[in-house]
PDB file of N, CA and C in Angstrom:
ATOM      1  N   UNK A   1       6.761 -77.413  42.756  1.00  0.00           N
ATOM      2  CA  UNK A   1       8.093 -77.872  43.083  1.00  0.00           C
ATOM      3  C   UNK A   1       9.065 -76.704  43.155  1.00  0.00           C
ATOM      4  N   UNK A   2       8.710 -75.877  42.385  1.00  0.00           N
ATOM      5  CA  UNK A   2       9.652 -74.742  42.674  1.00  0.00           C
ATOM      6  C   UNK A   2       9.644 -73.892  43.539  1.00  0.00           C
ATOM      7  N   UNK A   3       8.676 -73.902  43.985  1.00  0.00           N
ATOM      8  CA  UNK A   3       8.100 -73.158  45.777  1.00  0.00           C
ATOM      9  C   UNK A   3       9.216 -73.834  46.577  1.00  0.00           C
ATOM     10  N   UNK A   4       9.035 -75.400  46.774  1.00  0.00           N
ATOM     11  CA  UNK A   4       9.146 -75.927  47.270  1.00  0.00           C
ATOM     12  C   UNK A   4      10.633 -75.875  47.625  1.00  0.00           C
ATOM     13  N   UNK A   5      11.680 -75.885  46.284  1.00  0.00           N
ATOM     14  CA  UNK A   5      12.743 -75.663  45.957  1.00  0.00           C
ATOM     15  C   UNK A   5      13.224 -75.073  46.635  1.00  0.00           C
ATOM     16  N   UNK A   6      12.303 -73.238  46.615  1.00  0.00           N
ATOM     17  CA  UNK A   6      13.172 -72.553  47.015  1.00  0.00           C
ATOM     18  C   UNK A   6      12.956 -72.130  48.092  1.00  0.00           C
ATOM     19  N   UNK A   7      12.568 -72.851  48.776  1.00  0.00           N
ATOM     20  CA  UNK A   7      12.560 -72.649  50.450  1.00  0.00           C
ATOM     21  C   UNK A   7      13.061 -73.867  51.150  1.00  0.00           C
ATOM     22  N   UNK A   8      13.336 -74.692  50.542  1.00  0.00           N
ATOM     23  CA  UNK A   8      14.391 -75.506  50.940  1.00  0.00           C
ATOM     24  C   UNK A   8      13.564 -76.793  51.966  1.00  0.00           C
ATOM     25  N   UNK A   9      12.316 -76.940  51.286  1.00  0.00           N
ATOM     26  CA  UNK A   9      11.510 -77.934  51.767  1.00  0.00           C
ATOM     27  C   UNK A   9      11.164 -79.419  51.131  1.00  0.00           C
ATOM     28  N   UNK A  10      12.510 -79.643  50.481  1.00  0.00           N
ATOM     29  CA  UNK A  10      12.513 -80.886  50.001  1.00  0.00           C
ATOM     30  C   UNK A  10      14.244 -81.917  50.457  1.00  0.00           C
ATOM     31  N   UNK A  11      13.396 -82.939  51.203  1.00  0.00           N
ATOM     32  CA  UNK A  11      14.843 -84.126  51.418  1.00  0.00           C
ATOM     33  C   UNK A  11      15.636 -84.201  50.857  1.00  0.00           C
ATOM     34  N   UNK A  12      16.469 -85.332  51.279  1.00  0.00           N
ATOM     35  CA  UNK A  12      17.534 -85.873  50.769  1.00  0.00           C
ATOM     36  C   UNK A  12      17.124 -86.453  49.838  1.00  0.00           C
ATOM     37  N   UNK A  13      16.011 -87.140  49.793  1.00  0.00           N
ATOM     38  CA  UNK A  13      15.225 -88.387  49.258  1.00  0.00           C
ATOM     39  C   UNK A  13      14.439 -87.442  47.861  1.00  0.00           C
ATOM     40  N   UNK A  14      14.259 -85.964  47.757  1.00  0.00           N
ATOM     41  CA  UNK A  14      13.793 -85.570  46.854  1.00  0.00           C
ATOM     42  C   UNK A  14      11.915 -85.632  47.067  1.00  0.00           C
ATOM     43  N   UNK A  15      11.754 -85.837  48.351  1.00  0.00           N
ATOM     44  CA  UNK A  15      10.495 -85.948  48.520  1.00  0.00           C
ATOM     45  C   UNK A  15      10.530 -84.600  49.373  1.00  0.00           C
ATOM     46  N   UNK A  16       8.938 -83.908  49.246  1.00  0.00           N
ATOM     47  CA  UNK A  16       8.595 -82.361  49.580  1.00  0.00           C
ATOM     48  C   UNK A  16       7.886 -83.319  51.458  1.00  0.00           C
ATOM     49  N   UNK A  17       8.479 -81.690  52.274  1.00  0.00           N
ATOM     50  CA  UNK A  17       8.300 -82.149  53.074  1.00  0.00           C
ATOM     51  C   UNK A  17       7.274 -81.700  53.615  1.00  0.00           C
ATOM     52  N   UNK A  18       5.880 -82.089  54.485  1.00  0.00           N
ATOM     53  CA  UNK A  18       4.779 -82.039  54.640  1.00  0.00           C
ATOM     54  C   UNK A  18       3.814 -81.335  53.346  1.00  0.00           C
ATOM     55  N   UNK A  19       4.023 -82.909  52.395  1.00  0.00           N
ATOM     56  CA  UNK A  19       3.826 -82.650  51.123  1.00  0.00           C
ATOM     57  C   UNK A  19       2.487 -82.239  50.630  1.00  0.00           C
ATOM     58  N   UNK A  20       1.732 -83.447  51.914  1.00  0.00           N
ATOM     59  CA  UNK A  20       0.520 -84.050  51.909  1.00  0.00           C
ATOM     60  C   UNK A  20      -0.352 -82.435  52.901  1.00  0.00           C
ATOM     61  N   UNK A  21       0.192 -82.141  53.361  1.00  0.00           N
ATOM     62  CA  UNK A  21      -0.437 -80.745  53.840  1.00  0.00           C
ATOM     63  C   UNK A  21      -0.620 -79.738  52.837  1.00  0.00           C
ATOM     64  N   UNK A  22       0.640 -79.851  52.509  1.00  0.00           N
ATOM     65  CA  UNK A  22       0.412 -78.582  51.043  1.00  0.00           C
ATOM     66  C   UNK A  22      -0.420 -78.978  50.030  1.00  0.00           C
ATOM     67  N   UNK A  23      -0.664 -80.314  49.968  1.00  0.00           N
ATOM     68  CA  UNK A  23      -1.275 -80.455  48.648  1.00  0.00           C
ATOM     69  C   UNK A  23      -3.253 -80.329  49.072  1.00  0.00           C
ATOM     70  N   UNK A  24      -3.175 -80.771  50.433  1.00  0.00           N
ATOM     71  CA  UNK A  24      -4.855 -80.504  50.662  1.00  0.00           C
ATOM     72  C   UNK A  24      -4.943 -79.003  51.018  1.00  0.00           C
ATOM     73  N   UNK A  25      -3.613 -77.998  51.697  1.00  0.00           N
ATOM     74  CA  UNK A  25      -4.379 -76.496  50.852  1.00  0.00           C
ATOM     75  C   UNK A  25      -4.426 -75.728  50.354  1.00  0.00           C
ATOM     76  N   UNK A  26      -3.729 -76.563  49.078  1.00  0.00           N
ATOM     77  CA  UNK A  26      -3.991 -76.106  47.644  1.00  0.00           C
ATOM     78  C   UNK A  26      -5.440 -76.754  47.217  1.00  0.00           C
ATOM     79  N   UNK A  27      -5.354 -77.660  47.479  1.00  0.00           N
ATOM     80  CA  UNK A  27      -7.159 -77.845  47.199  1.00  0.00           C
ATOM     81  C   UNK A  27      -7.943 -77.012  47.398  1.00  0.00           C
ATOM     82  N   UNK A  28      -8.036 -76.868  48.777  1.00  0.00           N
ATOM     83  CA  UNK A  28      -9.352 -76.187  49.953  1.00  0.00           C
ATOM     84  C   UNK A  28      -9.008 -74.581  48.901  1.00  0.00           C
ATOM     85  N   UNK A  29      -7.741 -74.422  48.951  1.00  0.00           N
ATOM     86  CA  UNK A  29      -7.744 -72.812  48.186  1.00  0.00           C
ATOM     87  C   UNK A  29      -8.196 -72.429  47.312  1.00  0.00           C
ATOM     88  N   UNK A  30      -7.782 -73.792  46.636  1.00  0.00           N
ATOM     89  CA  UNK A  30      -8.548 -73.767  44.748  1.00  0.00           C
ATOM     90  C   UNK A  30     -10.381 -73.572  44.998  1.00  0.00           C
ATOM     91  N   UNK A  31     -10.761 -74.501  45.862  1.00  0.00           N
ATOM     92  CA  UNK A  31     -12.192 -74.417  45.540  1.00  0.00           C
ATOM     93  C   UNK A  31     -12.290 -73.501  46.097  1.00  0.00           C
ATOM     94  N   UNK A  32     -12.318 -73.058  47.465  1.00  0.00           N
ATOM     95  CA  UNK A  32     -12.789 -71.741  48.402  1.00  0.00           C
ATOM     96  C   UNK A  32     -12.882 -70.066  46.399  1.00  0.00           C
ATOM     97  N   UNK A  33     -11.769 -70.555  46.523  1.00  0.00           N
ATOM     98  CA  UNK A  33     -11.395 -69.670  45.745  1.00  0.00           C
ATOM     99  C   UNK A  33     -12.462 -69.100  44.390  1.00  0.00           C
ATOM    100  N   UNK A  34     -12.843 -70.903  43.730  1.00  0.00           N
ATOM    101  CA  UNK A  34     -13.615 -71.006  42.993  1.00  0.00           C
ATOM    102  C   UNK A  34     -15.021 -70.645  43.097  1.00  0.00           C
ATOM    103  N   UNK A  35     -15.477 -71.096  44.748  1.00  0.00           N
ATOM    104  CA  UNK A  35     -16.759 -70.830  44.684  1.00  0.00           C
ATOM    105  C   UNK A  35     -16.996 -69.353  44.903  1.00  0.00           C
ATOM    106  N   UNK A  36     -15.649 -68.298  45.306  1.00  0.00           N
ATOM    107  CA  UNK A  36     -15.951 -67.252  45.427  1.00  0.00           C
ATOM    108  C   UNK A  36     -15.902 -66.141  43.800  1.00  0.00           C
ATOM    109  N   UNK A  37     -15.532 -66.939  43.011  1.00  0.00           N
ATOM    110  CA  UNK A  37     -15.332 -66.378  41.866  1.00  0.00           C
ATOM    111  C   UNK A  37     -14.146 -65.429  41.952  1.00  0.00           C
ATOM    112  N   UNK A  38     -12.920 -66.320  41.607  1.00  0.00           N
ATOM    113  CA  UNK A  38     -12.012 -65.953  42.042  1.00  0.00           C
ATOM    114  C   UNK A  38     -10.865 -66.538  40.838  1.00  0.00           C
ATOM    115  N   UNK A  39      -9.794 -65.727  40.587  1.00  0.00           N
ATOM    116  CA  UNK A  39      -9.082 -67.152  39.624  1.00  0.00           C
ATOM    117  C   UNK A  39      -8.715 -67.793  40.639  1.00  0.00           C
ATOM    118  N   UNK A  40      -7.741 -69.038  40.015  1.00  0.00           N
ATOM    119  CA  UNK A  40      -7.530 -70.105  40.905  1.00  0.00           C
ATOM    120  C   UNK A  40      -6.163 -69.275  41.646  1.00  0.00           C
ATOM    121  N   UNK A  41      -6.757 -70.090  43.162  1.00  0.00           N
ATOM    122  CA  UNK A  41      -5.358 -69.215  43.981  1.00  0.00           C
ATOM    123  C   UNK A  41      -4.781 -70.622  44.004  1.00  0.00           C
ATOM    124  N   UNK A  42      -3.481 -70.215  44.359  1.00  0.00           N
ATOM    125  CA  UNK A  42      -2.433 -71.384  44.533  1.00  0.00           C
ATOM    126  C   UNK A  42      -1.371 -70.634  44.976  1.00  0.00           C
ATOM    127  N   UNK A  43      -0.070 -71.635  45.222  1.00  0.00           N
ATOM    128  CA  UNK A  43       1.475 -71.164  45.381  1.00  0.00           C
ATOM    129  C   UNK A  43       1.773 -71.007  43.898  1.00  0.00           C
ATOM    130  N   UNK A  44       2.246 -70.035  43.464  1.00  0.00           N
ATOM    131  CA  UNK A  44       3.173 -70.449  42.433  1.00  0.00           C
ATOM    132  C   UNK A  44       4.303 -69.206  42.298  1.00  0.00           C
ATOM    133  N   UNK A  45       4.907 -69.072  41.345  1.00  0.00           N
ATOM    134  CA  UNK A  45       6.253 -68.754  41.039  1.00  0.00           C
ATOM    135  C   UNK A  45       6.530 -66.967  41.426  1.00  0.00           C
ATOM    136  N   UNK A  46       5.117 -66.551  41.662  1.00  0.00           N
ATOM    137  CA  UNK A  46       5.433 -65.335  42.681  1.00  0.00           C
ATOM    138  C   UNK A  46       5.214 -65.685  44.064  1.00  0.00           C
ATOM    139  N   UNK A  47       5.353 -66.425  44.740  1.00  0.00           N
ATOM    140  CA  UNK A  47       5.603 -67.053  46.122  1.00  0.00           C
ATOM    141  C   UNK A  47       6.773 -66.765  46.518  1.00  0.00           C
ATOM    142  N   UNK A  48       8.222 -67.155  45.391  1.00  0.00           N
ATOM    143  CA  UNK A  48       9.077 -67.426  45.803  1.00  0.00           C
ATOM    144  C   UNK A  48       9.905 -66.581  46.112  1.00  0.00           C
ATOM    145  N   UNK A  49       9.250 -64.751  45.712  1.00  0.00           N
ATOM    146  CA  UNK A  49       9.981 -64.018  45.765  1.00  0.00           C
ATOM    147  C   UNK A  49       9.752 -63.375  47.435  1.00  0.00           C
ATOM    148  N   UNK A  50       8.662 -63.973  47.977  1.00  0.00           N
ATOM    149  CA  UNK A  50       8.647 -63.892  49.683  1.00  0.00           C
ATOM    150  C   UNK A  50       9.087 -65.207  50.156  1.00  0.00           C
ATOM    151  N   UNK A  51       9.393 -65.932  49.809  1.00  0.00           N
ATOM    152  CA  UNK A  51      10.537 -67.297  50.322  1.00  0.00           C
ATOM    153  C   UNK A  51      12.248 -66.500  50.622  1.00  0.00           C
ATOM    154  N   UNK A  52      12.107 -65.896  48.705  1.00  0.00           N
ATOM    155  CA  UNK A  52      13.464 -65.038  49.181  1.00  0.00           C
ATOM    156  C   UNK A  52      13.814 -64.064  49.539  1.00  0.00           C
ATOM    157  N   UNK A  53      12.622 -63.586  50.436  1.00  0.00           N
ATOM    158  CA  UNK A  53      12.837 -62.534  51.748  1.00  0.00           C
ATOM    159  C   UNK A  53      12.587 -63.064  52.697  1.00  0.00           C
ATOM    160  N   UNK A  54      12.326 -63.908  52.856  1.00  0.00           N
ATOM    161  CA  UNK A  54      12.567 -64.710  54.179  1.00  0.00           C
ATOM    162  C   UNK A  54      11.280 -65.312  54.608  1.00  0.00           C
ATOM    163  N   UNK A  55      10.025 -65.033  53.848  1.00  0.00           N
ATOM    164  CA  UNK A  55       8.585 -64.924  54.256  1.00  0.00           C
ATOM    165  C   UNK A  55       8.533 -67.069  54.316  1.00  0.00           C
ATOM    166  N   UNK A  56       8.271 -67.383  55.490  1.00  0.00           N
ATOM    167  CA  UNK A  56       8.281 -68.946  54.961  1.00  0.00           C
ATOM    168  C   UNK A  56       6.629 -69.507  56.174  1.00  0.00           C
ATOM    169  N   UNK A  57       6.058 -68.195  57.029  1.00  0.00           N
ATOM    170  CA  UNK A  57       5.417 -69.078  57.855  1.00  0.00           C
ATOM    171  C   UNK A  57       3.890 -68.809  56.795  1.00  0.00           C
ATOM    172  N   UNK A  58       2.620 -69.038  57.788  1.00  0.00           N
ATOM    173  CA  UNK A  58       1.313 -68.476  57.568  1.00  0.00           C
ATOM    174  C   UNK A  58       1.427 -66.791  57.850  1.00  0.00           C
ATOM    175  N   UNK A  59       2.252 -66.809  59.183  1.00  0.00           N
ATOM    176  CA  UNK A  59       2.275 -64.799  59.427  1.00  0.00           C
ATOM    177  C   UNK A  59       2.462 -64.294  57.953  1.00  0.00           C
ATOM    178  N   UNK A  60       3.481 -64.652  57.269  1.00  0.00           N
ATOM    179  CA  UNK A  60       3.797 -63.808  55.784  1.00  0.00           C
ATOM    180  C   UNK A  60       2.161 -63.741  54.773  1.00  0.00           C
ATOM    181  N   UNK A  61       1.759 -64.603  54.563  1.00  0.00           N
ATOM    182  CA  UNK A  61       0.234 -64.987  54.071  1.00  0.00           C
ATOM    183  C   UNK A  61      -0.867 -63.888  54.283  1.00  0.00           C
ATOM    184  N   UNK A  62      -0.737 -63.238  56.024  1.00  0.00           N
ATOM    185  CA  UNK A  62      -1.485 -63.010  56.970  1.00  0.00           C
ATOM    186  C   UNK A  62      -1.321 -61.141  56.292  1.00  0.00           C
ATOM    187  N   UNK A  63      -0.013 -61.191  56.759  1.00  0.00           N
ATOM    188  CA  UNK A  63       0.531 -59.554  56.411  1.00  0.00           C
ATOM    189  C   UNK A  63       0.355 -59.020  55.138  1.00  0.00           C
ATOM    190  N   UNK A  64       0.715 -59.991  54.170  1.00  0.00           N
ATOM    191  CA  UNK A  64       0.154 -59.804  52.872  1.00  0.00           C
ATOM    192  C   UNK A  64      -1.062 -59.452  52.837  1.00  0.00           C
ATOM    193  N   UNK A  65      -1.630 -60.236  52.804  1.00  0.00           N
ATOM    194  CA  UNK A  65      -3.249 -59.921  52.874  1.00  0.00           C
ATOM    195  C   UNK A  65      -3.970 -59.215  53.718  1.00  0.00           C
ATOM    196  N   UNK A  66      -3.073 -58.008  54.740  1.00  0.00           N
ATOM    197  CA  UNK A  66      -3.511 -56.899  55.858  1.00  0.00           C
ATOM    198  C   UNK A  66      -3.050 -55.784  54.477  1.00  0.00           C
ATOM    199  N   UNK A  67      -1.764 -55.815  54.284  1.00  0.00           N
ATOM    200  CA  UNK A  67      -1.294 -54.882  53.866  1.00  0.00           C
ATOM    201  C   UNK A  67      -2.210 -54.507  52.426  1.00  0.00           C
ATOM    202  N   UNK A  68      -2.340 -55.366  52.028  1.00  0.00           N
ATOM    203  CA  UNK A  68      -3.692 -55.679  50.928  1.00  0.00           C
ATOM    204  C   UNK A  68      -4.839 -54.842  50.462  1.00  0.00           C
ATOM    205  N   UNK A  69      -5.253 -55.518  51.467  1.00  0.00           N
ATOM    206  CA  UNK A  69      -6.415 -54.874  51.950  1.00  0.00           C
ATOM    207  C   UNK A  69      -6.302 -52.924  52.285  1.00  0.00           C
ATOM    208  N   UNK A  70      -5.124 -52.770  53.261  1.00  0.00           N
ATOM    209  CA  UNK A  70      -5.166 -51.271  53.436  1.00  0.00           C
ATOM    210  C   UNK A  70      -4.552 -50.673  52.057  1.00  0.00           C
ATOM    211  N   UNK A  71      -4.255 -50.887  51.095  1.00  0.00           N
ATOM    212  CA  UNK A  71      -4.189 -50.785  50.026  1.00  0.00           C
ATOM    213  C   UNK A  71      -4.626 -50.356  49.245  1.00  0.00           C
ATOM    214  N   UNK A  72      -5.781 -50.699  49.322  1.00  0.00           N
ATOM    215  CA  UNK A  72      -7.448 -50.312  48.720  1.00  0.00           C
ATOM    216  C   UNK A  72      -7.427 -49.372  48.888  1.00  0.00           C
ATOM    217  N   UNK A  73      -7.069 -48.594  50.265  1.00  0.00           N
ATOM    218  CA  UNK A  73      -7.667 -46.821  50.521  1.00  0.00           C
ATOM    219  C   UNK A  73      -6.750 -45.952  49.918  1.00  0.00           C
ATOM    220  N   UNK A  74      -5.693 -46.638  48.904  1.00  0.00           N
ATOM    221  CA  UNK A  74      -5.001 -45.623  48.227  1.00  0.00           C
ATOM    222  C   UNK A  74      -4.769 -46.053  46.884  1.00  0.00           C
ATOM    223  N   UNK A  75      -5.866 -46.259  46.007  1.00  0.00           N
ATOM    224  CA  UNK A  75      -6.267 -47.375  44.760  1.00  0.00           C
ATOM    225  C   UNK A  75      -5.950 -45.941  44.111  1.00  0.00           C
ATOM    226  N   UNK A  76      -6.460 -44.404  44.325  1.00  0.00           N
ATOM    227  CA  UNK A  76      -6.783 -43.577  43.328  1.00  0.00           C
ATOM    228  C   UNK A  76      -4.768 -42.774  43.054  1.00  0.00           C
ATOM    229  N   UNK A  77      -4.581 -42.955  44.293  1.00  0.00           N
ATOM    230  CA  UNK A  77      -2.880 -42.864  44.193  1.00  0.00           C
ATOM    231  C   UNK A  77      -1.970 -43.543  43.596  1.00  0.00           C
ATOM    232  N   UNK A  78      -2.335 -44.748  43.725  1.00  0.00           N
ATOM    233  CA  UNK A  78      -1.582 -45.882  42.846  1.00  0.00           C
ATOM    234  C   UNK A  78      -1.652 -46.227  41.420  1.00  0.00           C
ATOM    235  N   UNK A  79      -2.372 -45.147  41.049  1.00  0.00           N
ATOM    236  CA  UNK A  79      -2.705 -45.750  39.244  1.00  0.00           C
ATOM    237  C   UNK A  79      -1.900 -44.582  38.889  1.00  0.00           C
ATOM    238  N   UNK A  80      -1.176 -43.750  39.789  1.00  0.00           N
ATOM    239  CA  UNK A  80       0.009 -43.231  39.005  1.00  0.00           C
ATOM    240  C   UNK A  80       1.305 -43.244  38.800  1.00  0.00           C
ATOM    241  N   UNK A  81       1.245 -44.706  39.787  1.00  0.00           N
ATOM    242  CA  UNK A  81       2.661 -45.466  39.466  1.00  0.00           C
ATOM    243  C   UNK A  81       2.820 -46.181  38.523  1.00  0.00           C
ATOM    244  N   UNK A  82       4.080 -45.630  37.439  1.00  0.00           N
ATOM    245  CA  UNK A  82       4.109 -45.945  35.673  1.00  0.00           C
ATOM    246  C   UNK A  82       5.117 -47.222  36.067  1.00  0.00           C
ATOM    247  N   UNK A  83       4.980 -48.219  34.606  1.00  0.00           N
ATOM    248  CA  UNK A  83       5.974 -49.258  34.426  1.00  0.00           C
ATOM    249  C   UNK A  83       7.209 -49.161  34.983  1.00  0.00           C
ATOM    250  N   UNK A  84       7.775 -47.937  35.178  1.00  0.00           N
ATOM    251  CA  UNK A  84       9.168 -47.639  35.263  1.00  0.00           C
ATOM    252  C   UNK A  84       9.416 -48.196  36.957  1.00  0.00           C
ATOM    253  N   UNK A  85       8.106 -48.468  37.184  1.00  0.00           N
ATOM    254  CA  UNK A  85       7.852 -48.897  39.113  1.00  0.00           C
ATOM    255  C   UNK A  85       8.156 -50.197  38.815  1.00  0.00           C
ATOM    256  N   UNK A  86       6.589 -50.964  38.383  1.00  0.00           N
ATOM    257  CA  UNK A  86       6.845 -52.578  38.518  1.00  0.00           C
ATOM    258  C   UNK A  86       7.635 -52.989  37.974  1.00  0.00           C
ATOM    259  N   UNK A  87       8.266 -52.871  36.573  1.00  0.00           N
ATOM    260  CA  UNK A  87       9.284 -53.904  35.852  1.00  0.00           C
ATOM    261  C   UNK A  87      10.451 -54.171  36.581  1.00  0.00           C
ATOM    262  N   UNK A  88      10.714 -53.406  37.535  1.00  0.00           N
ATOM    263  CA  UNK A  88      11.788 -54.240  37.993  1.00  0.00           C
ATOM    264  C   UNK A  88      11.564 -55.669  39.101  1.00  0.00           C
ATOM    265  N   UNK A  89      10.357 -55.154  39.530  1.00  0.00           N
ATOM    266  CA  UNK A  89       9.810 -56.186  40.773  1.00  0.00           C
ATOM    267  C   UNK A  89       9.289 -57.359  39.810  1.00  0.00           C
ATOM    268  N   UNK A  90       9.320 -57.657  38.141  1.00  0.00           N
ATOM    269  CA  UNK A  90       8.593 -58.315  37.956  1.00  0.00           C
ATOM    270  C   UNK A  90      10.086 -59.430  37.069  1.00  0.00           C
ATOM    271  N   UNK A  91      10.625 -58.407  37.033  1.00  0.00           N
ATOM    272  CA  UNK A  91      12.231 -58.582  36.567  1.00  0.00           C
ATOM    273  C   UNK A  91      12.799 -59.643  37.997  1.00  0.00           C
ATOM    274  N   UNK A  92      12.563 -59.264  38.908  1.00  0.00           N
ATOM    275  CA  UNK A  92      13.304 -59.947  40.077  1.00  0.00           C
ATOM    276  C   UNK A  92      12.677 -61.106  40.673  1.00  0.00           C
ATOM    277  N   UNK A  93      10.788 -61.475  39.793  1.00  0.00           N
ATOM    278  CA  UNK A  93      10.360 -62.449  39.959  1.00  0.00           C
ATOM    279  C   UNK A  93      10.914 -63.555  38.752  1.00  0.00           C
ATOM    280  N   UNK A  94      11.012 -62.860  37.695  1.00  0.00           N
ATOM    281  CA  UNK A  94      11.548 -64.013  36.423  1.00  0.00           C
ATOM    282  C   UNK A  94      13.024 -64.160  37.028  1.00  0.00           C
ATOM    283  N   UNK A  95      13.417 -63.784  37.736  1.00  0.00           N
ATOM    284  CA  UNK A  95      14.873 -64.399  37.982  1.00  0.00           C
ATOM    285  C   UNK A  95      14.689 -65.630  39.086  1.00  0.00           C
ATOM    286  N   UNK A  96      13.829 -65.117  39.566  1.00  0.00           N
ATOM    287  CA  UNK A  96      13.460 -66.300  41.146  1.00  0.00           C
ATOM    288  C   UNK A  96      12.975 -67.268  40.151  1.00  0.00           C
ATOM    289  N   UNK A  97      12.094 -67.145  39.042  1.00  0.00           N
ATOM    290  CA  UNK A  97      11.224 -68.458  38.745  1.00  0.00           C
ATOM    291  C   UNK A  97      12.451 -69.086  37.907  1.00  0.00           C
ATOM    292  N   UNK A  98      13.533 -68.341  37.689  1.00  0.00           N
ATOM    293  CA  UNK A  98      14.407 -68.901  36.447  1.00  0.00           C
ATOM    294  C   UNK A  98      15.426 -69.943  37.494  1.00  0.00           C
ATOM    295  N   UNK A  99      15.399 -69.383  38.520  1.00  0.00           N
ATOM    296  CA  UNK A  99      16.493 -69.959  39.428  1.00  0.00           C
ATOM    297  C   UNK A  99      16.353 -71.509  39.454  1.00  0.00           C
ATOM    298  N   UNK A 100      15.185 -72.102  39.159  1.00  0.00           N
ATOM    299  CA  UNK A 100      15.375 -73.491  39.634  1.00  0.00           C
ATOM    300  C   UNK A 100      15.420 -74.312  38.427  1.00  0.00           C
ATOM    301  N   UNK A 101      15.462 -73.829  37.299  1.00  0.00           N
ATOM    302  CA  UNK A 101      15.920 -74.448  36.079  1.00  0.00           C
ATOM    303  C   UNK A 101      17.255 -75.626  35.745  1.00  0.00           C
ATOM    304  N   UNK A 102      17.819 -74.932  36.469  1.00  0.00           N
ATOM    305  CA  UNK A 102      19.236 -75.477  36.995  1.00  0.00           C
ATOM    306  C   UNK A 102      18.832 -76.730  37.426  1.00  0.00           C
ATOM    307  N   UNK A 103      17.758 -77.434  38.022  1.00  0.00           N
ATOM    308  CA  UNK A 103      17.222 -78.468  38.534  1.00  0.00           C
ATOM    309  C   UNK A 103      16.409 -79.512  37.441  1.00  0.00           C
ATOM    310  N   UNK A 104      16.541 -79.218  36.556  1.00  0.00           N
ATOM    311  CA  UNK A 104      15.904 -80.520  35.774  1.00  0.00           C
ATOM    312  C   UNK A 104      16.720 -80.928  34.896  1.00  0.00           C
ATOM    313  N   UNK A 105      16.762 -82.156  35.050  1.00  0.00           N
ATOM    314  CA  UNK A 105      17.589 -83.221  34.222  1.00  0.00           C
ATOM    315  C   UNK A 105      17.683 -82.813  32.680  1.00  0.00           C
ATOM    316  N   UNK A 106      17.535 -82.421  31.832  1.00  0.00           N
ATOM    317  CA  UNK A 106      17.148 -81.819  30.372  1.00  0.00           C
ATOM    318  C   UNK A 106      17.651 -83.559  29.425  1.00  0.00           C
ATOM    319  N   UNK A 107      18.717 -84.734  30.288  1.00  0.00           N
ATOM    320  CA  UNK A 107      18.429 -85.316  29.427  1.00  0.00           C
ATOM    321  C   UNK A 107      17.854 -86.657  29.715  1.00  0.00           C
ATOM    322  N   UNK A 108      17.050 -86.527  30.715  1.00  0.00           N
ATOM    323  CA  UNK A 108      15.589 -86.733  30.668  1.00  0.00           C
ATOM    324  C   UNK A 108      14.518 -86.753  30.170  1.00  0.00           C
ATOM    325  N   UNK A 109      13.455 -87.256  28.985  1.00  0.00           N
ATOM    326  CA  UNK A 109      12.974 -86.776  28.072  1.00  0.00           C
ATOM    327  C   UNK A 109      11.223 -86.760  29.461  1.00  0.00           C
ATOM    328  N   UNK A 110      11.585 -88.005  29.646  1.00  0.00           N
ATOM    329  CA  UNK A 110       9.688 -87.689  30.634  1.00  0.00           C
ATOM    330  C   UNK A 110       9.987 -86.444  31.917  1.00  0.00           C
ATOM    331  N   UNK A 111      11.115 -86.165  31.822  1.00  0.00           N
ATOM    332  CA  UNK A 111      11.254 -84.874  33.329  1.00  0.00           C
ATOM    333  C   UNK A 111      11.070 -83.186  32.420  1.00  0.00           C
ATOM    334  N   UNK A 112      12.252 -83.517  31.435  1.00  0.00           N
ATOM    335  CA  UNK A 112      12.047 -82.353  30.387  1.00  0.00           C
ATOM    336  C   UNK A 112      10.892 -81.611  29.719  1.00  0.00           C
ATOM    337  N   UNK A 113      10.561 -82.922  29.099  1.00  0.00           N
ATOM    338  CA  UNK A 113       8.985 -82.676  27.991  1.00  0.00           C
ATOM    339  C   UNK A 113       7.949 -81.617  29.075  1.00  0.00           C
ATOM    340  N   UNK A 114       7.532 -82.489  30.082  1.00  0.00           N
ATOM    341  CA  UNK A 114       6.637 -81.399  31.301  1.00  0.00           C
ATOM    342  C   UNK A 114       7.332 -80.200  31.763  1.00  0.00           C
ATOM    343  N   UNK A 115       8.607 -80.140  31.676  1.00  0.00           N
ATOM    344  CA  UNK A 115       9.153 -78.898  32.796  1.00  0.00           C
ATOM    345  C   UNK A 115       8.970 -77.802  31.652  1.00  0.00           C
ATOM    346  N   UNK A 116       9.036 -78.558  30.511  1.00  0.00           N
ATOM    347  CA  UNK A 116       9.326 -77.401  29.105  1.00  0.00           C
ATOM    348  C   UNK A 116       7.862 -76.860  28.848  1.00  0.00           C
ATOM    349  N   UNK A 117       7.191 -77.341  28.992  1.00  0.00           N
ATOM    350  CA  UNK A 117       5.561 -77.640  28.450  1.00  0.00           C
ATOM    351  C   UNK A 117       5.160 -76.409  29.865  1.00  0.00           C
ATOM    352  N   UNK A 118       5.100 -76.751  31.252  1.00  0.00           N
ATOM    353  CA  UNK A 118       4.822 -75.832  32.343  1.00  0.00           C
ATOM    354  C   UNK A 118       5.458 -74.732  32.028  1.00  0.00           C
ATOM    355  N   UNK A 119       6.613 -74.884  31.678  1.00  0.00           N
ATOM    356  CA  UNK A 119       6.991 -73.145  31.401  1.00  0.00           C
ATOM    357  C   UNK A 119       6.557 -72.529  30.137  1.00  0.00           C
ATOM    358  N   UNK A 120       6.082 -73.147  29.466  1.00  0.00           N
ATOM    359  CA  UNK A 120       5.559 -71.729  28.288  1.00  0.00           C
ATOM    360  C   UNK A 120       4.013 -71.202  28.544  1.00  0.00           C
TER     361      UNK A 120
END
């Protein structure tokens, strides 16, 4: 839901829109994923930080996973980029995942109890 949130793919009605697509491939991903020995792939709360660059088609998916890949040929270069690199990129994902907090009822106890429970 928070993918969902923050790309701005949910109605008036609070229903996600081509819900039923996303949810069969998150399936197909999960298993593909599984039978390759893989953790489980899915959307989740680092998604949203290519939602909020604008990334919303399959192309973003596509490039990711080019750029990825050429990646690899500079694995022995990259292990000398210190914390002082990622924490901020990881800093600017806890703000994206924090952003939709603002969205649950808190006095709600059956909306709360799960939203509280998913986030720890």
């Amino acid at each position: 839901m928070g993918v969902v949130t923050q790309g701005g793919l949910i109605d008036k009605n609070q229903h996600v829109l081509g819900g039923g697509r996303a949810l069969i491939t998150g399936a197909v991903a999960t298993t593909i994923g599984a039978i390759l020995g893989t953790s489980t792939t899915t959307a989740y709360a680092e998604s949203t930080s290519g939602i909020a660059a604008g990334g919303r088609t399959d192309l973003t998916a596509i490039v990711t996973a080019l750029l990825f890949a050429l990646s690899s040929m500079f694995v022995p270069l990259l292990t000398v980029v210190t914390s002082a690199v990622t924490v901020p990129a990881l800093v600017i994902v806890g703000i994206l995942m924090m952003s939709n907090v603002q969205y649950i009822d808190w006095n709600k106890m059956e909306l709360a109890v799960p939203a509280f429970l998913q986030s720890s």
